[in-house]
N, C-alpha and C. Protein backbone atom coordinates (compact mmCIF):
# COMPACT_ATOMS: atom_id res chain seq x y z
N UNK A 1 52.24 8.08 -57.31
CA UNK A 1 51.08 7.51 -56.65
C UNK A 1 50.51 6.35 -57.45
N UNK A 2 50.39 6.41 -58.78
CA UNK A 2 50.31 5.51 -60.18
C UNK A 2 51.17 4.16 -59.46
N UNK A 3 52.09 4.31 -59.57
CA UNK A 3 53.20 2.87 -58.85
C UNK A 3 52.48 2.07 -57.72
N UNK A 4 52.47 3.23 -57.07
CA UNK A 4 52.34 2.96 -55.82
C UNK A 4 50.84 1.91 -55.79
N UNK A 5 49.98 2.34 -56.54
CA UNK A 5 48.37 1.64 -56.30
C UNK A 5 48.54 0.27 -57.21
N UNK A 6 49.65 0.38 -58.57
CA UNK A 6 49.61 -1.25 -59.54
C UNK A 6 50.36 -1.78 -58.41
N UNK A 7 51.31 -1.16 -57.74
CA UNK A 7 51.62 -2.51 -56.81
C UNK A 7 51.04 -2.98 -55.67
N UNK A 8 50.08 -2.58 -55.33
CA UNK A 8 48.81 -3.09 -54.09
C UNK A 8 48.13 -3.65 -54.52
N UNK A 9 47.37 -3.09 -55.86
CA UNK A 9 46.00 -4.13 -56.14
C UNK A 9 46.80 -4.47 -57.89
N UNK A 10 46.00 -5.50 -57.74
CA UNK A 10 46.60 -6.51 -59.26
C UNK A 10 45.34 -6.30 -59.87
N UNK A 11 44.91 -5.65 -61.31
CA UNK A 11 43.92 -5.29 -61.67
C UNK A 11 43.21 -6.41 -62.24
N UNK A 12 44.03 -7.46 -62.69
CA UNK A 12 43.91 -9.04 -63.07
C UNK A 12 42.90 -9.76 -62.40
N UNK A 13 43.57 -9.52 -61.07
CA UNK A 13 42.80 -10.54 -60.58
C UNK A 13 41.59 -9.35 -59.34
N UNK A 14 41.60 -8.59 -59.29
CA UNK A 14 40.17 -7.57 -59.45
C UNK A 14 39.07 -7.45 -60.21
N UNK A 15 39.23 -7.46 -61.70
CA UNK A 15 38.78 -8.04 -62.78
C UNK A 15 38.10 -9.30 -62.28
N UNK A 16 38.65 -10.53 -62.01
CA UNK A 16 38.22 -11.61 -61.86
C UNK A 16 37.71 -11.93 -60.96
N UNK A 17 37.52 -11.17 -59.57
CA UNK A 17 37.19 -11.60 -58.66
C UNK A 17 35.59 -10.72 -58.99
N UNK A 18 35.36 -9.31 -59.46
CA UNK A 18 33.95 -8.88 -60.08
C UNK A 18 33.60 -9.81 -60.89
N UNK A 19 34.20 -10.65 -61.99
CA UNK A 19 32.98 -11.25 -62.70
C UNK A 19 33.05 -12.76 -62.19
N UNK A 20 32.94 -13.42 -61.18
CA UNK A 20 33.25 -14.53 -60.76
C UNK A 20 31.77 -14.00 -59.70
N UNK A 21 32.28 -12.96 -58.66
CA UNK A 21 31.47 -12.60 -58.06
C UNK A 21 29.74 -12.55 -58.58
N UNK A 22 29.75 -12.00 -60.29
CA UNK A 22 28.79 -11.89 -60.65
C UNK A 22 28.29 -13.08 -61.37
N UNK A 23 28.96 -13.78 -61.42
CA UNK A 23 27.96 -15.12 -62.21
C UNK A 23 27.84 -15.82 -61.33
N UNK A 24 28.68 -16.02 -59.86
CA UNK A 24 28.21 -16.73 -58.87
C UNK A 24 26.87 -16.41 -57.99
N UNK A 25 26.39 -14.62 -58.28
CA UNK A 25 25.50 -14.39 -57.88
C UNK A 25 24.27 -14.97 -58.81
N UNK A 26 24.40 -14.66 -60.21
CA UNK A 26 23.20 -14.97 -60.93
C UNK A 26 22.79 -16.56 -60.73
N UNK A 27 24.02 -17.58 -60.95
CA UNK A 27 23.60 -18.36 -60.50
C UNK A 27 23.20 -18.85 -59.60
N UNK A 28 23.24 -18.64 -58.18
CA UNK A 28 22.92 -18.98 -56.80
C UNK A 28 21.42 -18.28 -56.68
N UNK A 29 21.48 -17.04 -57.46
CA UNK A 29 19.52 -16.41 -57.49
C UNK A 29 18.58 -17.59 -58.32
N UNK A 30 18.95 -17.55 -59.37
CA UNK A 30 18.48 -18.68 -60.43
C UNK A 30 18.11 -20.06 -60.07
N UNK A 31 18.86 -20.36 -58.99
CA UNK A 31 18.56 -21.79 -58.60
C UNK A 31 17.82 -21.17 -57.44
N UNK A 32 18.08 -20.67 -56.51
CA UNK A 32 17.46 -20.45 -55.45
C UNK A 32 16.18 -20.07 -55.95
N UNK A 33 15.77 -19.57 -57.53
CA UNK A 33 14.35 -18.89 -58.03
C UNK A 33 13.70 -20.38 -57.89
N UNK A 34 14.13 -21.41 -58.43
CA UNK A 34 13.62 -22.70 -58.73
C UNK A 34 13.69 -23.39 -57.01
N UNK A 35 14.08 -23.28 -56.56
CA UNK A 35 13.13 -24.04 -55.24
C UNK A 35 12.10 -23.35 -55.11
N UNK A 36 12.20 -22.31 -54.80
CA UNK A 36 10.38 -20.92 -55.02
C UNK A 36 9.60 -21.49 -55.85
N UNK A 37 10.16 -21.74 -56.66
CA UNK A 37 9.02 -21.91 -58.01
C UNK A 37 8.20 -23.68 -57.94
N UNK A 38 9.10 -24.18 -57.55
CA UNK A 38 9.01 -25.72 -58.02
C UNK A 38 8.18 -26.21 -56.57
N UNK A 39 8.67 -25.50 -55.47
CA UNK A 39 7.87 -25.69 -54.15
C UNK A 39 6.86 -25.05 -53.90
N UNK A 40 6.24 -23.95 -54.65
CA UNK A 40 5.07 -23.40 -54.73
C UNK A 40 4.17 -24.29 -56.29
N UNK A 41 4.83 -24.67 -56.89
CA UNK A 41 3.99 -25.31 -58.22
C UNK A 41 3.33 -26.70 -57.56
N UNK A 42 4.30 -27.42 -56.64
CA UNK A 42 4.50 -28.80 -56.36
C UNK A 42 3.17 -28.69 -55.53
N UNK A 43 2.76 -27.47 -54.39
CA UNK A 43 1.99 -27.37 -53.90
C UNK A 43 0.86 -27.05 -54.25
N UNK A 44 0.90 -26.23 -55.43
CA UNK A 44 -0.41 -26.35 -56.06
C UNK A 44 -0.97 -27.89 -56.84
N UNK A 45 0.07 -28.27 -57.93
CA UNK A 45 -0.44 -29.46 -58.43
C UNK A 45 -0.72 -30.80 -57.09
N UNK A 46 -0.89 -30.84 -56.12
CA UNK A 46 -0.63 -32.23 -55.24
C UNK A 46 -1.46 -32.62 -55.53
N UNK A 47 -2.73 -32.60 -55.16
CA UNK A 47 -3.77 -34.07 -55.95
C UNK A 47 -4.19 -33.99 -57.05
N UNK A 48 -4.23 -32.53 -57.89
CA UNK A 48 -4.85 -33.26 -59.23
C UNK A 48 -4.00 -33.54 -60.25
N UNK A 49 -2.50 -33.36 -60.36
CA UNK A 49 -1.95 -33.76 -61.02
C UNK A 49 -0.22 -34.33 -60.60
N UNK A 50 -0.31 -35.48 -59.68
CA UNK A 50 0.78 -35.85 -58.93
C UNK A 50 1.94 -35.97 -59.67
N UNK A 51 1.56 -36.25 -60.61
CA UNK A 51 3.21 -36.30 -61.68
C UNK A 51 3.91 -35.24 -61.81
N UNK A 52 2.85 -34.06 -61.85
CA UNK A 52 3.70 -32.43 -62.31
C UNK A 52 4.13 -32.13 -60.98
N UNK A 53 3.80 -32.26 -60.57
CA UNK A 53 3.77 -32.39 -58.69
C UNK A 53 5.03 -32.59 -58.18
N UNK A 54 5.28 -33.76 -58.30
CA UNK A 54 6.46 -34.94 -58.37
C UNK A 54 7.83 -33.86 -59.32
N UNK A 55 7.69 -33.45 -60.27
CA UNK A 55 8.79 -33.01 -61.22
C UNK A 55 8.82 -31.74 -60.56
N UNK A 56 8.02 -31.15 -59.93
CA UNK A 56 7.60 -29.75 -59.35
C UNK A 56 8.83 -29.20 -58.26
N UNK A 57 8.37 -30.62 -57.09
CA UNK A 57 9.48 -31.10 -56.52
C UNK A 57 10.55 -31.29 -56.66
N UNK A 58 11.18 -32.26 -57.54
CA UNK A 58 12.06 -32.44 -57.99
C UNK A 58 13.30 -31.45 -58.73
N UNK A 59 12.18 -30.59 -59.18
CA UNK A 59 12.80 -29.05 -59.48
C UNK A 59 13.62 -28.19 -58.26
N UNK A 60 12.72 -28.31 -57.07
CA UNK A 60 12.89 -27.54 -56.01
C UNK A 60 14.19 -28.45 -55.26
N UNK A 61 14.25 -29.62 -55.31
CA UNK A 61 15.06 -30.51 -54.51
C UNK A 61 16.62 -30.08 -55.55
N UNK A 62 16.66 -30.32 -56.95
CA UNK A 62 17.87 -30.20 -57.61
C UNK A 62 18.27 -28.25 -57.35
N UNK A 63 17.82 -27.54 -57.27
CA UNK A 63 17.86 -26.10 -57.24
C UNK A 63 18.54 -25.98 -55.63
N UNK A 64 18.04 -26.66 -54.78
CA UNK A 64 18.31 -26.49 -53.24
C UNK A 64 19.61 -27.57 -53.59
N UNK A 65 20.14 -28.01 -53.84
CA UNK A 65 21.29 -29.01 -53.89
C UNK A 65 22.33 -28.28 -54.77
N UNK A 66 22.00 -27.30 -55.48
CA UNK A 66 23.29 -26.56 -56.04
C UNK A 66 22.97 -25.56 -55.15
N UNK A 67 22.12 -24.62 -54.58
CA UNK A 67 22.54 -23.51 -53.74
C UNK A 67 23.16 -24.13 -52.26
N UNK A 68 22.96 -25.34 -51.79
CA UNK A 68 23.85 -25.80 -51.09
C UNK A 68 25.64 -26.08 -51.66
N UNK A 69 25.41 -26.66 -52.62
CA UNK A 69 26.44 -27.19 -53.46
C UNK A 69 27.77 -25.63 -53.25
N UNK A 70 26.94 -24.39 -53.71
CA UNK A 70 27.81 -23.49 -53.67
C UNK A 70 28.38 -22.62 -52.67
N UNK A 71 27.12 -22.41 -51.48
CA UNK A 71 27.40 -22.69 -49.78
C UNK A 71 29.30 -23.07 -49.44
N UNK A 72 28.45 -24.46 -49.80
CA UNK A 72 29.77 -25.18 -49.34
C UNK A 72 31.16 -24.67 -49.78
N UNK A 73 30.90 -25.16 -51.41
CA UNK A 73 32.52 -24.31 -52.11
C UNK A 73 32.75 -22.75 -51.61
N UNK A 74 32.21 -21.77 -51.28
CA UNK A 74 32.04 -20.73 -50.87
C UNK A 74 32.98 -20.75 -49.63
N UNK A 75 32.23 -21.32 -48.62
CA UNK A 75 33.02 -21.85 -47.28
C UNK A 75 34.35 -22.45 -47.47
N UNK A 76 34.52 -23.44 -48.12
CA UNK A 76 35.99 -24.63 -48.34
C UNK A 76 36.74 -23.31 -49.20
N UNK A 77 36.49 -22.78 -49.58
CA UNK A 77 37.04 -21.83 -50.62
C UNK A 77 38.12 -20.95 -49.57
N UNK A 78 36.91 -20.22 -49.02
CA UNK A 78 37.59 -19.34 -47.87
C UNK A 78 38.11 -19.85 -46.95
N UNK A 79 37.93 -21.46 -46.34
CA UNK A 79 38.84 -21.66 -45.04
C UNK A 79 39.84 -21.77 -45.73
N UNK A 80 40.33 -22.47 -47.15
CA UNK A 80 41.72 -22.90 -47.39
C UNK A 80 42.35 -21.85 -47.98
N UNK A 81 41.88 -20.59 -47.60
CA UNK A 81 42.91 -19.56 -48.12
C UNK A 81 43.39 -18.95 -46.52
């Protein structure tokens, strides 16, 4: 039965597909934390301090451009298999 299961699953690349899985999650939370964060800060600072405001934003805009960013590879990933 031993035989039988190393030759179905490759423990190699099982292995790799859990920790791939898991840093693709931390990272996609992490950025996705920073649009939350940077679009709720941006909204608090708007008139009295437009600059922090501005970077606030800017936080939220670069954070939403890698959780898109990985969307995508996610998708292209899986059609070309």
């Amino acid at each position: 039965m031993t035989a039988l299961a190393t030759k179905i699953v490759d423990l190699g690349q099982l292995v790799q597909v859990v920790y791939v899985a898991l840093i693709a999650g931390v990272v996609v939370s992490l950025a996705f934390s920073l649009v939350i964060r940077g679009s709720v800060r941006a909204g608090e600072r708007g008139r009295e301090r437009p600059i922090a405001a501005g970077l606030h934003g800017l936080m939220a805009v670069l954070g939403l451009l890698v959780v898109v960013a990985a969307i995508a590879f996610g998708v292209s990933t899986m059609l070309s298999k």
